[in-house]
Protein backbone atom coordinates (compact mmCIF):
# COMPACT_ATOMS: atom_id res chain seq x y z
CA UNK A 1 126.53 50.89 72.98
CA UNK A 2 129.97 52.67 72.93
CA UNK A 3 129.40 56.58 73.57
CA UNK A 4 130.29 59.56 70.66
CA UNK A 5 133.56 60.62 71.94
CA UNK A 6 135.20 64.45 72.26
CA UNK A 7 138.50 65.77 71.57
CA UNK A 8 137.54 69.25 72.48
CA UNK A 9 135.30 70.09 75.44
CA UNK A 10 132.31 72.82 75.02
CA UNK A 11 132.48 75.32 77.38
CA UNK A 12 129.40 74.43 80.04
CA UNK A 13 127.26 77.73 81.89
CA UNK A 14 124.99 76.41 84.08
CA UNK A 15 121.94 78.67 85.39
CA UNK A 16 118.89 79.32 87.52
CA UNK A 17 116.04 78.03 89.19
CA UNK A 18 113.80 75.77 86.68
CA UNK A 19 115.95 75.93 83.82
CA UNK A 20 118.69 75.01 85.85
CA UNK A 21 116.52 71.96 87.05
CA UNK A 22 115.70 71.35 83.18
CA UNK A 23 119.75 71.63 82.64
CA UNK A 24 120.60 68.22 84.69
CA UNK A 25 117.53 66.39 83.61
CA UNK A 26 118.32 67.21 79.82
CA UNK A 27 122.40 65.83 81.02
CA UNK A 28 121.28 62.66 82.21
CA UNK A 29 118.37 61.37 80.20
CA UNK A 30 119.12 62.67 76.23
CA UNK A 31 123.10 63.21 77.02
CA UNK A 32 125.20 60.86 79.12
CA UNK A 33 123.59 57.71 77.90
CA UNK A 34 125.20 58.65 74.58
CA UNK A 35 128.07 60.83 74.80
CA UNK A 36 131.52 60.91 76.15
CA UNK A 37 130.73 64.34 77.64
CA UNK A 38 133.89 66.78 77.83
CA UNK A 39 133.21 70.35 79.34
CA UNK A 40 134.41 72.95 80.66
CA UNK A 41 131.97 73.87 83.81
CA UNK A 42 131.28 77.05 85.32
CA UNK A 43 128.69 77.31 87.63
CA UNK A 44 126.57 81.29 86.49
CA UNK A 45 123.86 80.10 89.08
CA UNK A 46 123.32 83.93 91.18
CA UNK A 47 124.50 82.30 94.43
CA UNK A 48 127.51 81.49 93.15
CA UNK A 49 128.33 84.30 91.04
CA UNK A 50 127.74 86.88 94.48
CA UNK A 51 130.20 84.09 96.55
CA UNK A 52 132.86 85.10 93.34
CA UNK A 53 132.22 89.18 93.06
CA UNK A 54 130.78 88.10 89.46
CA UNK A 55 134.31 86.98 88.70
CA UNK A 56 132.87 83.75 87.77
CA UNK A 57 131.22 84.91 84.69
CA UNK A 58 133.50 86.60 83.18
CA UNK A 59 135.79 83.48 83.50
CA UNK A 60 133.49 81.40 81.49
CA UNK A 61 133.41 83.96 78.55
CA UNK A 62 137.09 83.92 78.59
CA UNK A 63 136.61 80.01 78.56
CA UNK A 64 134.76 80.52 75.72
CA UNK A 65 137.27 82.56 73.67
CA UNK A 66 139.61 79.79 74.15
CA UNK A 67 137.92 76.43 73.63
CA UNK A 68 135.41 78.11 70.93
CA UNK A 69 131.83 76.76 71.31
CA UNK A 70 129.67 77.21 74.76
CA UNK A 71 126.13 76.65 75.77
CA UNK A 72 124.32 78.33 78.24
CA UNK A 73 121.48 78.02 80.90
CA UNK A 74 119.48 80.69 81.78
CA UNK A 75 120.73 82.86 84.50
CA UNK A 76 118.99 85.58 86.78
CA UNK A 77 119.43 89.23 85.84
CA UNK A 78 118.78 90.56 89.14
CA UNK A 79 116.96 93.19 90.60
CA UNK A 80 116.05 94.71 93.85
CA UNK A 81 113.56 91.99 94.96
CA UNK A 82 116.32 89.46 93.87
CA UNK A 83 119.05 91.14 95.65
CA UNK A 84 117.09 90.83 99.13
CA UNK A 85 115.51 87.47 98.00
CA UNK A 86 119.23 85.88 97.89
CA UNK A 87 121.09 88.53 100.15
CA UNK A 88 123.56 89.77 97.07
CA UNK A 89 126.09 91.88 97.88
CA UNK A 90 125.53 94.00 95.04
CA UNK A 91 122.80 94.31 91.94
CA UNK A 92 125.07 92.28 89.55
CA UNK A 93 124.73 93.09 85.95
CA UNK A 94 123.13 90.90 83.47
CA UNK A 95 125.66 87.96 82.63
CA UNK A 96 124.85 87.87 79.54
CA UNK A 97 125.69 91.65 78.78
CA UNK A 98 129.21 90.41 80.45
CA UNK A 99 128.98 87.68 78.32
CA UNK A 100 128.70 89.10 74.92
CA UNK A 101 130.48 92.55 75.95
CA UNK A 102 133.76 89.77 76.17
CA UNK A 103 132.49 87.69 73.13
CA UNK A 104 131.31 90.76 71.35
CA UNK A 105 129.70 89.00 67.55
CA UNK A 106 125.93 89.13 67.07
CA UNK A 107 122.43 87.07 68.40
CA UNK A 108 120.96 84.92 66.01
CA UNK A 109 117.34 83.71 67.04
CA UNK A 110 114.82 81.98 64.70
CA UNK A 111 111.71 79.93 65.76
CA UNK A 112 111.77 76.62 65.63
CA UNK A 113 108.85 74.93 63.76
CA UNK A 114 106.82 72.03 64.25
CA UNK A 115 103.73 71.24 62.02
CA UNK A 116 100.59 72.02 64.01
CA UNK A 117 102.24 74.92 66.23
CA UNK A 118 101.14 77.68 63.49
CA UNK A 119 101.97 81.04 63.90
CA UNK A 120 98.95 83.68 65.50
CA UNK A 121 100.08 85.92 62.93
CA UNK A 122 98.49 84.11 59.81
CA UNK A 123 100.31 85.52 57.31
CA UNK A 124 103.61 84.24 58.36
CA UNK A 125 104.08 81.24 56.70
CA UNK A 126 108.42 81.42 57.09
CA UNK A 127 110.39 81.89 60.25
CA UNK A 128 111.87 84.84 61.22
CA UNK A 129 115.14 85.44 61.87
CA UNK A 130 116.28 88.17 64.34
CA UNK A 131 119.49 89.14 64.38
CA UNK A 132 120.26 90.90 67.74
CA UNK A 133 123.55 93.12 68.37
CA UNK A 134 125.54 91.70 71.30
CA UNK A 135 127.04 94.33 72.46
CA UNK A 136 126.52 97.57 74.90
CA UNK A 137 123.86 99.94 74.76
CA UNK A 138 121.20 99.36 77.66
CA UNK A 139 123.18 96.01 78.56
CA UNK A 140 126.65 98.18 79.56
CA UNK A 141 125.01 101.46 80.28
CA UNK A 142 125.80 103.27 83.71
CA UNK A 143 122.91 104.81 86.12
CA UNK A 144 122.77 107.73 88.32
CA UNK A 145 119.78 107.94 90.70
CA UNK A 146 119.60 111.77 90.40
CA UNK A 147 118.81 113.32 94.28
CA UNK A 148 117.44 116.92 93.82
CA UNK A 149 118.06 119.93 91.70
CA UNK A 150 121.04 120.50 89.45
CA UNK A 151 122.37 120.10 86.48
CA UNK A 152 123.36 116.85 84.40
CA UNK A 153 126.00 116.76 81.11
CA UNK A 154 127.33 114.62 78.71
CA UNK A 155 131.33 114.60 79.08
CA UNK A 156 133.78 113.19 76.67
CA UNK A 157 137.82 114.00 77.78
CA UNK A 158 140.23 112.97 74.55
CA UNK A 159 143.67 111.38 74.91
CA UNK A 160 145.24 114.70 74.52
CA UNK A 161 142.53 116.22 76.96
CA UNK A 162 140.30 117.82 74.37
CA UNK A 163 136.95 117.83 76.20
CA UNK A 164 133.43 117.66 74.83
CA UNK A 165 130.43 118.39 77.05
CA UNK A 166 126.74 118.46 76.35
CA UNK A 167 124.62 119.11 79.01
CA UNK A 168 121.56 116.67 79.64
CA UNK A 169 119.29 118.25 81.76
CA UNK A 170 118.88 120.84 84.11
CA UNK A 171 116.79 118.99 86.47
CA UNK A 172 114.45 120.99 89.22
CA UNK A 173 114.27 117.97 91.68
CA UNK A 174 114.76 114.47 92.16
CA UNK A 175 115.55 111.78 88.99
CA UNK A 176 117.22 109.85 87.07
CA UNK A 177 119.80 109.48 84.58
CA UNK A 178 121.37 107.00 82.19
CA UNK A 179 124.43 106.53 80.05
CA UNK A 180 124.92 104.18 77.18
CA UNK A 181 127.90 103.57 74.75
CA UNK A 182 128.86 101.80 71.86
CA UNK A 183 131.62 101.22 69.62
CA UNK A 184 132.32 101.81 66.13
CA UNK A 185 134.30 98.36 66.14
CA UNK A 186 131.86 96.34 67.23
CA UNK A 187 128.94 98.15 64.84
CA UNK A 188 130.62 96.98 61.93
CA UNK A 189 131.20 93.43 63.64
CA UNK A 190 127.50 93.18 64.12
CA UNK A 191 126.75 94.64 60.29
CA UNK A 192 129.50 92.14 58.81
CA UNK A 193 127.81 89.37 60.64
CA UNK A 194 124.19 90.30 59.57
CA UNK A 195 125.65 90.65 55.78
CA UNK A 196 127.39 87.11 55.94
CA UNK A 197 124.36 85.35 57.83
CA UNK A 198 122.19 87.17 55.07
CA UNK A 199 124.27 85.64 51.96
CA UNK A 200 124.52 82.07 53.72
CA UNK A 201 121.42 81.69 54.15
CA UNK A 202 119.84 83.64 50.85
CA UNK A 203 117.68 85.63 52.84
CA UNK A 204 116.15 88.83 52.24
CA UNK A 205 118.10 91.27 55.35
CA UNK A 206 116.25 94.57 57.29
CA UNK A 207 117.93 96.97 59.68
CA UNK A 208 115.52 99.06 61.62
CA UNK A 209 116.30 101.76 64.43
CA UNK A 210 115.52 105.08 65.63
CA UNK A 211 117.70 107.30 63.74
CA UNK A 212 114.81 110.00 62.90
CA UNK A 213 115.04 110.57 66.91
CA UNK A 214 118.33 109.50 67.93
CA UNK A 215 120.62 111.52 65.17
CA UNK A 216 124.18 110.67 66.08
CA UNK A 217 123.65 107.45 68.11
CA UNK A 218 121.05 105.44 65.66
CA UNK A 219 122.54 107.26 62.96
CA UNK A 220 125.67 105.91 63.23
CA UNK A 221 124.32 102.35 63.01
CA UNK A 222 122.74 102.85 60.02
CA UNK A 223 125.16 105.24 58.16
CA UNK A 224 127.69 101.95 59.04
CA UNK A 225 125.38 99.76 57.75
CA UNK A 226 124.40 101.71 54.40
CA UNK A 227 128.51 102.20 54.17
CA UNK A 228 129.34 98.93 54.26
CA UNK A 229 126.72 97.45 52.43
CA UNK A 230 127.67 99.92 49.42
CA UNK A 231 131.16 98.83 49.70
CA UNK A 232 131.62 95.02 50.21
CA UNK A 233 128.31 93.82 49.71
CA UNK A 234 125.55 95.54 47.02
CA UNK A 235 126.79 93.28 43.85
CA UNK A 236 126.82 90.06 46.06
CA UNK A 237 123.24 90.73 46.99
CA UNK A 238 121.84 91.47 43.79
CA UNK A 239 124.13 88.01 42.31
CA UNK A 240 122.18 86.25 44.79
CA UNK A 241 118.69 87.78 44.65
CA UNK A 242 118.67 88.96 47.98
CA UNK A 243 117.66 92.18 49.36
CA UNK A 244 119.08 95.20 52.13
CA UNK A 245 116.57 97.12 53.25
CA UNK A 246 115.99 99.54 55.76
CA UNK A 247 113.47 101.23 57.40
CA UNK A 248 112.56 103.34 61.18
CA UNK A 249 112.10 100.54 63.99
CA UNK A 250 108.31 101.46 64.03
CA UNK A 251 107.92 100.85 60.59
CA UNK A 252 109.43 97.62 60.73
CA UNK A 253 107.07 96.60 63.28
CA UNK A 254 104.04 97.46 61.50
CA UNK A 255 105.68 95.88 58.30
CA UNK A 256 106.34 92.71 59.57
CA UNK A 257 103.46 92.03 60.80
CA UNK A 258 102.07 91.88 56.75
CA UNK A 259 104.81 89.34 55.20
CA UNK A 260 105.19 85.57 55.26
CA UNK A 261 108.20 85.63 56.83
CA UNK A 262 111.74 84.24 55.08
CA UNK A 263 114.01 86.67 56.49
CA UNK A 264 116.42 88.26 59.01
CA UNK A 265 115.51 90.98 60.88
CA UNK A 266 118.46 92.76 62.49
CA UNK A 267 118.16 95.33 65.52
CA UNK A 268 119.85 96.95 67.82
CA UNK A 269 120.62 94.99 71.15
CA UNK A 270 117.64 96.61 73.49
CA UNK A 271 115.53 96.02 70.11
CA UNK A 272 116.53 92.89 69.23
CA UNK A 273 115.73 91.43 72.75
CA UNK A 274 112.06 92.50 72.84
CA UNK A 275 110.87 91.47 69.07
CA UNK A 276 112.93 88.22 69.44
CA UNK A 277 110.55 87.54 72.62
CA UNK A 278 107.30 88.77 70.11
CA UNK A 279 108.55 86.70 67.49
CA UNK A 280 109.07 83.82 69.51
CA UNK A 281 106.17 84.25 71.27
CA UNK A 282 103.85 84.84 67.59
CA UNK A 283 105.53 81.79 65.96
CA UNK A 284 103.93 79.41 69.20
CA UNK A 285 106.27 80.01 72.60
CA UNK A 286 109.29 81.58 73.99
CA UNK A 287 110.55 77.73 74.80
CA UNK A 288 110.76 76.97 70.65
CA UNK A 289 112.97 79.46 69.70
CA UNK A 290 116.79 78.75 69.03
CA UNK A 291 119.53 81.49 69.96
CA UNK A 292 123.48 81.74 69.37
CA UNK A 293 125.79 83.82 69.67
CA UNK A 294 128.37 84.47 66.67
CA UNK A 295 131.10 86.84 67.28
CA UNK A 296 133.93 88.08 64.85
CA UNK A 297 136.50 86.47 66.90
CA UNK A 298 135.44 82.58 65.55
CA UNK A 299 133.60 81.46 68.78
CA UNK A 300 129.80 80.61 68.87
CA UNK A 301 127.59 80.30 72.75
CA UNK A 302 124.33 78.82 72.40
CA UNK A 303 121.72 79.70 74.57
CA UNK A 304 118.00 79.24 75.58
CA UNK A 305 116.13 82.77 74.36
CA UNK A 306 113.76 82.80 77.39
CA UNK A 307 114.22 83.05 81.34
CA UNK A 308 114.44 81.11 84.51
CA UNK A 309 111.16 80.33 84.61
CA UNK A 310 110.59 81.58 88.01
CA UNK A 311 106.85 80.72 88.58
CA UNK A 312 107.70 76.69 87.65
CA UNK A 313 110.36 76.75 90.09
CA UNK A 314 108.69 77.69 93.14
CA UNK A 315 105.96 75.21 92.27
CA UNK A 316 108.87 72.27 91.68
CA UNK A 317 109.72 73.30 95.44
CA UNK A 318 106.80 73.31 96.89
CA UNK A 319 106.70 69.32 95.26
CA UNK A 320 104.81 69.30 91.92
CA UNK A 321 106.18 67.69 88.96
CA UNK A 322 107.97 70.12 86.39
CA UNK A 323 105.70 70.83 83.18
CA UNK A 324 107.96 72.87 81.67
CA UNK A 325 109.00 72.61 78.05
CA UNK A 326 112.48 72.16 77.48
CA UNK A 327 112.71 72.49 73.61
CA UNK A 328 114.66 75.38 73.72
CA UNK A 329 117.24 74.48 76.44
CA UNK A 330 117.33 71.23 74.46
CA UNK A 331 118.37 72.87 71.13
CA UNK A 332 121.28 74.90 72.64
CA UNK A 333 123.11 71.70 73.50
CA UNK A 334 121.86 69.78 69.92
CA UNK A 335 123.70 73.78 68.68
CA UNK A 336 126.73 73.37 70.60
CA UNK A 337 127.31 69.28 69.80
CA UNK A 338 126.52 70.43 65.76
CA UNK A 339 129.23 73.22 66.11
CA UNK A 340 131.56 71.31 68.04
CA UNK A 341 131.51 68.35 65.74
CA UNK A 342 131.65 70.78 62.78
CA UNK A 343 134.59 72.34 64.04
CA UNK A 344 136.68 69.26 65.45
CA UNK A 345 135.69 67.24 61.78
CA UNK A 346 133.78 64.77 64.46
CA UNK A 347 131.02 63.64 62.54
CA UNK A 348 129.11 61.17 64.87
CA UNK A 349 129.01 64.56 67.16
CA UNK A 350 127.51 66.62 64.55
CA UNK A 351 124.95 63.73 63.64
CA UNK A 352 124.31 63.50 67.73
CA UNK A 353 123.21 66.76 67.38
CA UNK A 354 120.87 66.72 64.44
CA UNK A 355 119.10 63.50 65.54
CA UNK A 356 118.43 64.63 68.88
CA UNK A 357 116.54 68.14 67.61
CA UNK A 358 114.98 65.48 65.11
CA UNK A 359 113.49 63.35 68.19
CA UNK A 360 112.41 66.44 69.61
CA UNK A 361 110.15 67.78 66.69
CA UNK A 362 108.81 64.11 65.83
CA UNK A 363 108.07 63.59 69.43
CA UNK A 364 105.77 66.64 69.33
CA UNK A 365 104.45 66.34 65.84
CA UNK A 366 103.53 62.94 66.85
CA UNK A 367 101.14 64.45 69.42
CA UNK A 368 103.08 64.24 72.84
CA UNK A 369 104.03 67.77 74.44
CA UNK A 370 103.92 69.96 77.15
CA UNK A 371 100.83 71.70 78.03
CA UNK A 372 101.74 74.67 77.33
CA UNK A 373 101.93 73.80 73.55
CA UNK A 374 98.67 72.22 74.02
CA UNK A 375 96.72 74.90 74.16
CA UNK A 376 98.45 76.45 70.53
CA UNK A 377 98.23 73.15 68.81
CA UNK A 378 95.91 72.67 65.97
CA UNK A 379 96.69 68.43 65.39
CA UNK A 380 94.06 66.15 66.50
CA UNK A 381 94.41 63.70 69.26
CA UNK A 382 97.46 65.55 71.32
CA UNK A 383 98.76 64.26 74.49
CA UNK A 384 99.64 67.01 77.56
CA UNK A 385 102.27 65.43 79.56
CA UNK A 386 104.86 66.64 82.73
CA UNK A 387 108.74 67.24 81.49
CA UNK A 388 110.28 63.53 82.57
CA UNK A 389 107.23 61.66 80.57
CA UNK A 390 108.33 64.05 77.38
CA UNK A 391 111.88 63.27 77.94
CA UNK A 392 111.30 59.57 77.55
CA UNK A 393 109.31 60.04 74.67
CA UNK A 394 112.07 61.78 73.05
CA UNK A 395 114.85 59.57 74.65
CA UNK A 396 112.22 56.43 72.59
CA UNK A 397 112.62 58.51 69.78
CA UNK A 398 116.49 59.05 69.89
């Protein structure tokens, strides 16, 4: 067969340990036999990114900005075990906090469901969408490992060298501090996008955060929110029978927990990246949840919502065959090719996409999975098998 050709390459971020494994296996079994690949490669595996000072991730988000679509493997965030484990020169930041502080936009993660994975939560009978903001907060913040007594403040020095100071804490001994930021720019990106998303898809939208607590950080969020909502966007809610609501973080969480789902959740980015992992996690498995990236400036990265999958990765070295479930690395490439194709009016691309996330659900629904969705699924007569038999069932089904 002749391959689906591409005029415009997707920008490629390859990752870490098993999902990095997953990454080439998903390339050349579901991929290469059919496509014309075209990409733009950066390698975001931690080795390489200490061997480039980091430099190499912020090159691939500026790839991003140019060519317009990316998909991502999971990378390492690491910490101090990981900096001794692979002798890093520094504890590099998360990538994807570089990532989306360059890309700026919003996180859009919704389960994806397969009859017979049902949701623990019984109630929920709709996935939910959680709509993370991509930018700052703990993901940019800056850390001072406090050594004895003294005192700690809040400065702000203008332009015209105004200065603001608050002080934080008059500590008595040893501790710690931290300082986060965001931007009144990129609030109102992340609000616009939740809005728009909302509207698109007619679905009811929440907001939740800590604003009872934090009164000038949270509150800003929601006053921005509430302002721009009463501004651009109450009469094209009500035209479409949609609702805005809002409520304290802790309410949500309670609240949620009683609906049937149908809607978009949208949270701050520390927020957003915990109940998107409960959410996930509810609905069947952190490997069945899709995640992407939409920022204001027109470019979309799709992305796998969970980690490296450390613990399969040691066991792949030490020689046993991968049981790992792919789905969701799976469905940020199907993303990407659907987004690509939309964007470049290449059909066959677009189609690509949809019939490979297709093969994927049918090949489960049909019985044949990884063990790990084994154990959640209520179907009769399911089959538990390792990651390259479940890539030929799909590659049957494709």
């Amino acid at each position: 067969m002749s391959k689906i050709q591409m005029s415009v390459p997707i920008v490629e971020m390859d990752g870490d340990e098993m999902t990095r494994i997953l990454w080439q296996m998903i390339k050349d079994e579901l991929i290469l036999p059919y496509v014309d690949l075209k990409t733009e490669y950066y390698d975001l595996g931690l080795k390489h990114r200490n061997e480039t000072d980091d430099e190499v991730t912020k090159e691939s988000a500026l790839a991003t900005l140019k060519y317009g679509v990316a998909v991502k493997c999971a990378t390492i965030t690491p910490n101090a075990a990981r900096v001794k484990e692979y002798n890093l020169k520094e504890m590099w930041k998360s990538p994807n906090g570089t990532i989306r502080s360059i890309l700026d936009g919003t996180v859009f993660r919704a389960p994806i469901v397969v009859k017979g994975i049902d949701p623990v939560v019984s109630c929920w009978k709709k996935p939910i969408t959680l709509a993370r903001h991509a930018y700052g907060d703990v993901y940019k913040n800056v850390e001072i490992k406090v050594p004895g007594a003294g005192k700690a403040e809040l400065v702000f020095t203008a332009e015209d060298g105004t200065v603001t100071k608050e002080v934080i804490h008059e500590f008595k001994g040893p501790g710690i501090i931290q300082g986060i930021h965001n931007t009144t720019a990129s609030i109102e990106s992340f609000a616009h996008a939740c809005f728009d998303y909302a509207l698109e898809t007619k679905q009811d939208l929440w907001f939740a955060t800590k604003d009872t607590i934090s009164k000038k950080y949270d509150h800003t969020f929601k006053d921005i929110f509430a302002d721009l909502y009463e501004q651009e966007y109450k009469e094209r809610f009500e035209k479409a029978g949609i609702e805005y609501f809002y409520t304290l973080i802790d309410d949500a969480v309670a609240r949620v927990m009683k609906t049937e789902g149908g809607f978009i959740w949208a949270c701050k980015n520390y927020d957003g990246d915990v109940m998107s992992d409960m959410v996930s996690s509810a609905f069947g498995s952190l490997s069945m949840m899709t995640s992407v990236l939409v920022s204001p400036k027109g470019v979309f990265e799709y992305e796998a919502a969970h980690g490296t999958v450390q613990k399969h990765y040691y066991r792949y070295l030490e020689g046993e065959e991968p049981k790992t479930n792919p789905v969701a690395t799976i469905f940020a490439w199907s993303g990407a090719f659907k987004k690509r194709g939309e964007l470049d009016g290449n059909k066959e691309l677009t189609a690509f996409g949809e019939r490979l996330e297709k093969a994927v659900i049918d090949t489960i629904e049909s019985g044949i999975m990884t063990p790990d969705l084994t154990r959640i699924c209520s179907n009769k007569d399911v089959k538990a098998v390792n990651t390259k038999e479940f890539f030929a069932a799909i590659r049957s089904r494709l």
